[in-house]
Each structure stands twice: as structure tokens, then as C-alpha cells.
N, C-alpha and C. Protein backbone atom coordinates (compact mmCIF):
# COMPACT_ATOMS: atom_id res chain seq x y z
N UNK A 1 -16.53 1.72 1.62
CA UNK A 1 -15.22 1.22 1.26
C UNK A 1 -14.18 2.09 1.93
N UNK A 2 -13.35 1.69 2.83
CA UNK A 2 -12.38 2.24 3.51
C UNK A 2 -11.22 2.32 2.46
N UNK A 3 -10.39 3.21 2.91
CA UNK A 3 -9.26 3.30 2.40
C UNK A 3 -7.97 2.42 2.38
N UNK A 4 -7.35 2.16 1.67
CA UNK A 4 -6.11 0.97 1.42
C UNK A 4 -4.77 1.99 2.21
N UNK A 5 -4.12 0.95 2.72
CA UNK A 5 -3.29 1.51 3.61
C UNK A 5 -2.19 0.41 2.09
N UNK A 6 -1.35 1.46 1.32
CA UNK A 6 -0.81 0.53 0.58
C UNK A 6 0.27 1.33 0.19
N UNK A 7 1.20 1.20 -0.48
CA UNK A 7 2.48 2.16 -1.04
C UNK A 7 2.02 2.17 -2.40
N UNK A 8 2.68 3.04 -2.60
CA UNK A 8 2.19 3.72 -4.30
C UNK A 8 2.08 5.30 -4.87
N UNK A 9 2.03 5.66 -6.04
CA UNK A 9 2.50 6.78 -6.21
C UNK A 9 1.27 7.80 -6.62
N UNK A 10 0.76 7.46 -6.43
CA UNK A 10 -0.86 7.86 -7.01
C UNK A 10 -1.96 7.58 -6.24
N UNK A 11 -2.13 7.51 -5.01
CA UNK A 11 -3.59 7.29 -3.97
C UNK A 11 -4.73 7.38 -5.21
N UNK A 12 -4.73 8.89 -4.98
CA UNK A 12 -6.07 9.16 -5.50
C UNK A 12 -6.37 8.62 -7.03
N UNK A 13 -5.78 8.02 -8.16
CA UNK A 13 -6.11 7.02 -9.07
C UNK A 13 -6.08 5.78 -8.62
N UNK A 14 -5.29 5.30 -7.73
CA UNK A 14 -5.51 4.04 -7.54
C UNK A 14 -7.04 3.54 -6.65
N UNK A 15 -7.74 4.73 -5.68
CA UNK A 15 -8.41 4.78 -4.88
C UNK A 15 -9.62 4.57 -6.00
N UNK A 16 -9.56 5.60 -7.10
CA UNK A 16 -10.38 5.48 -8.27
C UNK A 16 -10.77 4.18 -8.59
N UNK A 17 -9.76 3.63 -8.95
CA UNK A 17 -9.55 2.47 -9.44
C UNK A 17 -11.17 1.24 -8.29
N UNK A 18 -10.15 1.41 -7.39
CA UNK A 18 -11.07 0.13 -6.07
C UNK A 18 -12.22 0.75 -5.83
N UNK A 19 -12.67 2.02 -6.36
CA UNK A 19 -13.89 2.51 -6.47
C UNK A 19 -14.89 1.95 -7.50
N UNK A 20 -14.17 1.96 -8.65
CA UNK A 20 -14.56 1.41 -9.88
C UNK A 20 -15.40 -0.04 -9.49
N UNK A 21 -14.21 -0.93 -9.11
CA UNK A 21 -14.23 -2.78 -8.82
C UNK A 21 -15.59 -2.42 -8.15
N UNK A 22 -15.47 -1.57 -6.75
CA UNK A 22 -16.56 -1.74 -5.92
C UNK A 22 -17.70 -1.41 -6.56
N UNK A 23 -18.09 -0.62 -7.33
CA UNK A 23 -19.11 -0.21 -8.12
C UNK A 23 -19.68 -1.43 -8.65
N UNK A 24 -18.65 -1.71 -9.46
CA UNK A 24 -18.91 -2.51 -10.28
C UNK A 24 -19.26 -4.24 -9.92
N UNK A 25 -19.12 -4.31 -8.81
CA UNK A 25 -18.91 -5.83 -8.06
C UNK A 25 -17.87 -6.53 -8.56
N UNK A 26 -16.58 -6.50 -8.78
CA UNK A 26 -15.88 -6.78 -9.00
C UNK A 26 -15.48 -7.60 -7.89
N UNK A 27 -15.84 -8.04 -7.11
CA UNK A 27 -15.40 -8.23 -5.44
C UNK A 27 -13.95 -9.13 -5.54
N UNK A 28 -13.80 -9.94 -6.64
CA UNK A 28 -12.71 -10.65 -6.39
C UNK A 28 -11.62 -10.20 -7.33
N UNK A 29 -11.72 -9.27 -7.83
CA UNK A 29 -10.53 -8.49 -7.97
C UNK A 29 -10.51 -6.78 -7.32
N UNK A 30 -10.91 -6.97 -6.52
CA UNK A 30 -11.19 -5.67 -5.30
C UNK A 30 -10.28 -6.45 -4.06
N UNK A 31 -10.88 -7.22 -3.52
CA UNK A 31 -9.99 -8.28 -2.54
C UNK A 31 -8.56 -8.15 -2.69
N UNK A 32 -8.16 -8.52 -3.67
CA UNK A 32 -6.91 -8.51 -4.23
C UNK A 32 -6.12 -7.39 -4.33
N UNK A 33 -6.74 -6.46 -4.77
CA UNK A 33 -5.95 -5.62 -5.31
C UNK A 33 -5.98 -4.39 -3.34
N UNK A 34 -7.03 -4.88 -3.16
CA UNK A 34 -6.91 -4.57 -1.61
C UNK A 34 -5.77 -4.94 -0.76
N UNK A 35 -5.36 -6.34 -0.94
CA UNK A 35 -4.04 -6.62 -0.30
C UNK A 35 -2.62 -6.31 -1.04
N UNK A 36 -2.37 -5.84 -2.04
CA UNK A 36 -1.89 -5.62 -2.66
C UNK A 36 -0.70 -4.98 -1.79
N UNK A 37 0.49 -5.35 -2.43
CA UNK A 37 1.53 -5.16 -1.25
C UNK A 37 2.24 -3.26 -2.00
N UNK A 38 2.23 -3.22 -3.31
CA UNK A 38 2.54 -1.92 -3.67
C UNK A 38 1.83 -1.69 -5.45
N UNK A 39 1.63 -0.60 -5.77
CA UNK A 39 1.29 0.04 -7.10
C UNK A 39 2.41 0.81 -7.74
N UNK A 40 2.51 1.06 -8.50
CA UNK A 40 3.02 2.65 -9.31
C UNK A 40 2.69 2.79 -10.41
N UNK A 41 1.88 3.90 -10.93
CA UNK A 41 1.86 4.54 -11.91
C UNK A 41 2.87 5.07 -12.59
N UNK A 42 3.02 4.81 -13.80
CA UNK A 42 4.81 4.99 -14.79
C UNK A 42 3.70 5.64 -16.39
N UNK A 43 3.93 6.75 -16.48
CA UNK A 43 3.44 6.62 -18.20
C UNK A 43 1.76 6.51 -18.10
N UNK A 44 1.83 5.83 -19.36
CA UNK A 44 0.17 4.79 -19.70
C UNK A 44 0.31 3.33 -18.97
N UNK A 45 0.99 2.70 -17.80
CA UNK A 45 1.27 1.78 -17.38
C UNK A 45 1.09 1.57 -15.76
N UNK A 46 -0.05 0.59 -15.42
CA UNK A 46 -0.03 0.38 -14.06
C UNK A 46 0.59 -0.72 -13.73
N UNK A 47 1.71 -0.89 -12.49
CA UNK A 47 1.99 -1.66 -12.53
C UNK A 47 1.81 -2.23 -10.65
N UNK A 48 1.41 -3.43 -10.48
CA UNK A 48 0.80 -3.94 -9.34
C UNK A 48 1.46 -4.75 -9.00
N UNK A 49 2.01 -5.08 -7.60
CA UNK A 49 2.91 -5.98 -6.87
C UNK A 49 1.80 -6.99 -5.81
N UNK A 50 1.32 -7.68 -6.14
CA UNK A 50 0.07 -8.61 -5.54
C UNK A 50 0.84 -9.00 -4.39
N UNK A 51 -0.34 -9.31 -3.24
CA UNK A 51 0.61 -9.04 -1.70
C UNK A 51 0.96 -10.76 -1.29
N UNK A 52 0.60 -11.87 -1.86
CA UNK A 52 1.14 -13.19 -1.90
C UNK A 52 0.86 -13.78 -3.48
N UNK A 53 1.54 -15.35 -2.87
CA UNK A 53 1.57 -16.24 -4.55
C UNK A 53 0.21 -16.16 -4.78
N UNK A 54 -0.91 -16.51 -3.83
CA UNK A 54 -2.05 -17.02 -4.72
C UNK A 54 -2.96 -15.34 -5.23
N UNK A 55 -2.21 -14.37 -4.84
CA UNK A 55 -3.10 -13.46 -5.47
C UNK A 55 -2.07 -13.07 -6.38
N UNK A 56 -0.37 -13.06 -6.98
CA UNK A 56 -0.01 -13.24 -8.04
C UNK A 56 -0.63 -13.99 -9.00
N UNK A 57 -0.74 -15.24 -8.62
CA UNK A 57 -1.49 -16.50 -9.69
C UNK A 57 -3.03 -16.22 -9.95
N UNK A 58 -3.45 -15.50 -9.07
CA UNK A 58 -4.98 -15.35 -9.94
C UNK A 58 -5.05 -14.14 -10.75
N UNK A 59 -4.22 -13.05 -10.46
CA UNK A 59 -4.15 -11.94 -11.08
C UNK A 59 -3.10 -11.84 -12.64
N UNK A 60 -2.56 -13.10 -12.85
CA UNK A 60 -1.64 -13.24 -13.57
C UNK A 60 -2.58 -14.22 -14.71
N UNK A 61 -3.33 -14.50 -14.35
CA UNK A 61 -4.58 -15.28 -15.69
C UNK A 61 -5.32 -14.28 -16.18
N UNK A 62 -5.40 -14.89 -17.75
CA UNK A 62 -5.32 -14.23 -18.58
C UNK A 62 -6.77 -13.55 -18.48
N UNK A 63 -7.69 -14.14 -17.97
CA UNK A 63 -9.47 -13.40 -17.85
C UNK A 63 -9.69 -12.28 -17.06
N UNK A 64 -8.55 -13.12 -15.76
CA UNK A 64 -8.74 -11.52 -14.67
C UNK A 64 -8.01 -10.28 -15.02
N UNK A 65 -6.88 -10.60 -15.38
CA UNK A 65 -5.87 -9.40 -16.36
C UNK A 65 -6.36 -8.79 -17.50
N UNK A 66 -7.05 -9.18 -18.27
CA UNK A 66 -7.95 -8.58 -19.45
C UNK A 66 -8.91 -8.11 -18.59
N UNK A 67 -9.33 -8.39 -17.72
CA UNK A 67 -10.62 -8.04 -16.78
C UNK A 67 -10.53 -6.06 -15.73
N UNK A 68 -9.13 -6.53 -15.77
CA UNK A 68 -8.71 -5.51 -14.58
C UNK A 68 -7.71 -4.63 -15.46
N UNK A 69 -7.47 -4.59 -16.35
CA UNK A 69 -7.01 -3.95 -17.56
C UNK A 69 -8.33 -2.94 -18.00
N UNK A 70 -9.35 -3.19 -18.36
CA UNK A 70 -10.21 -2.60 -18.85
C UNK A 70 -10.94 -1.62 -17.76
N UNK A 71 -11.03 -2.39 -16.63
CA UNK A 71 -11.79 -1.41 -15.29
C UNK A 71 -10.20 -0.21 -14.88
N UNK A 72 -9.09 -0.82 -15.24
CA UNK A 72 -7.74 0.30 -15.07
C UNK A 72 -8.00 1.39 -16.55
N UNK A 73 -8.32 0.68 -17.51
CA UNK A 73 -8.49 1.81 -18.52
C UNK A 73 -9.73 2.98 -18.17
N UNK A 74 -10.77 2.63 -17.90
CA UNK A 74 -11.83 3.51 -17.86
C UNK A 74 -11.67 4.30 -16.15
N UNK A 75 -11.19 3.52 -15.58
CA UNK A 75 -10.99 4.75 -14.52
C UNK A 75 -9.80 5.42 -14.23
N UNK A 76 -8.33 5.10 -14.37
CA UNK A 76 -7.22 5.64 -14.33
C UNK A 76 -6.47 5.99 -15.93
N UNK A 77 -7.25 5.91 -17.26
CA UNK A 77 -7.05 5.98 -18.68
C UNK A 77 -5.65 5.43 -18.79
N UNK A 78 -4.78 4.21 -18.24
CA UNK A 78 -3.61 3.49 -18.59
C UNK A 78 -4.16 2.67 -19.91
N UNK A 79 -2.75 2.20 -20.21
CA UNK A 79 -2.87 1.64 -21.36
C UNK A 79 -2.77 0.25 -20.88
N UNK A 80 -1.83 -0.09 -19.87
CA UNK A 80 -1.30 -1.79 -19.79
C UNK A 80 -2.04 -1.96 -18.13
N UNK A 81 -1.57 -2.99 -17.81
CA UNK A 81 -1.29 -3.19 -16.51
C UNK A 81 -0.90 -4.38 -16.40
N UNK A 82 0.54 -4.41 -15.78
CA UNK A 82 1.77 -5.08 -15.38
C UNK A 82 1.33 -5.88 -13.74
N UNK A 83 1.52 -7.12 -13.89
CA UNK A 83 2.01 -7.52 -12.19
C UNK A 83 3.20 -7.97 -11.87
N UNK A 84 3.72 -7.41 -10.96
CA UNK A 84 4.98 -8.00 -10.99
C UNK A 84 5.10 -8.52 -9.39
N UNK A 85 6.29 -9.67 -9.36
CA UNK A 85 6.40 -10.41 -8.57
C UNK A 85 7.21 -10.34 -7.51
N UNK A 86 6.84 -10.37 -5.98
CA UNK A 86 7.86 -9.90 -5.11
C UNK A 86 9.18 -10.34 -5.42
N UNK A 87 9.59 -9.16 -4.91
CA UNK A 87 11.61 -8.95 -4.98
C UNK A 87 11.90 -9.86 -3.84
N UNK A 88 12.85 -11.27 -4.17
CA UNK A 88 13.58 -11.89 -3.56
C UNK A 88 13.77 -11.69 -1.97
């Protein structure tokens, strides 16, 4: 697994993180969070800027977000995780 060329405030948890997915076969929320246009860590709160609509819209249902919530808890110990939607 190569490294994400991505903005964000935390590499090395977020790197954790796509370590985790990959472990875990997560592959289609690894993909995603691979293109991912930016991260930041705030608090107990990750919050993820998905790098188009259709990886907003799959990451914004409710299975994959409970899904990627729990693989964000056990490897970066956040509490939430937020997606938010490109800025205008």
C-alpha cells in the first residue's frame, strides 16, 4: 500500500487508518478514502472531504459511515466521523 498524496493534519493517523481498511479488506472504503480530496483531525472528530459526488454519496450512507466510523475508532480512537462536502 503506497502512500496517499492527500492534505490533512495528521499523515501518520490517517495512514493508520488506510492501513486498518487494507488489513481488513475494506477495499471499497479504502478506494475512497484514497481519493479523498482532504482530512483533518479536530478533537475526538474525523472529518473527511470525499474527492467527488459519487464518493460523497456512498460515504454519506448510513452502512458505510457506521462502517468507517468504527475502523476510525479502533485505529485513530475518534469519536465521530464527519464528511463534508466540497466548498463551492
Amino acid at each position: 500500500m503506497g502512500d496517499l498524496v492527500t492534505r490533512g493534519n495528521n499523515s501518520e493517523l490517517w495512514n493508520k487508518l488506510l492501513h486498518e481498511l487494507d488489513e481488513k479488506l475494506q477495499l471499497g472504503l479504502l478506494d475512497r478514502l484514497r481519493r479523498a480530496t482532504s482530512y483533518h483531525f479536530e478533537a475526538e472528530t474525523l472529518y473527511i472531504e470525499p474527492g467527488d459526488a459519487n464518493d460523497l454519496k456512498y460515504l454519506q450512507k448510513d452502512s458505510a459511515l457506521q462502517q468507517l466510523q468504527i475502523f476510525a475508532q479502533l485505529a485513530c480512537k475518534v469519536e465521530k466521523v464527519k464528511i463534508k462536502s466540497a466548498q463551492p
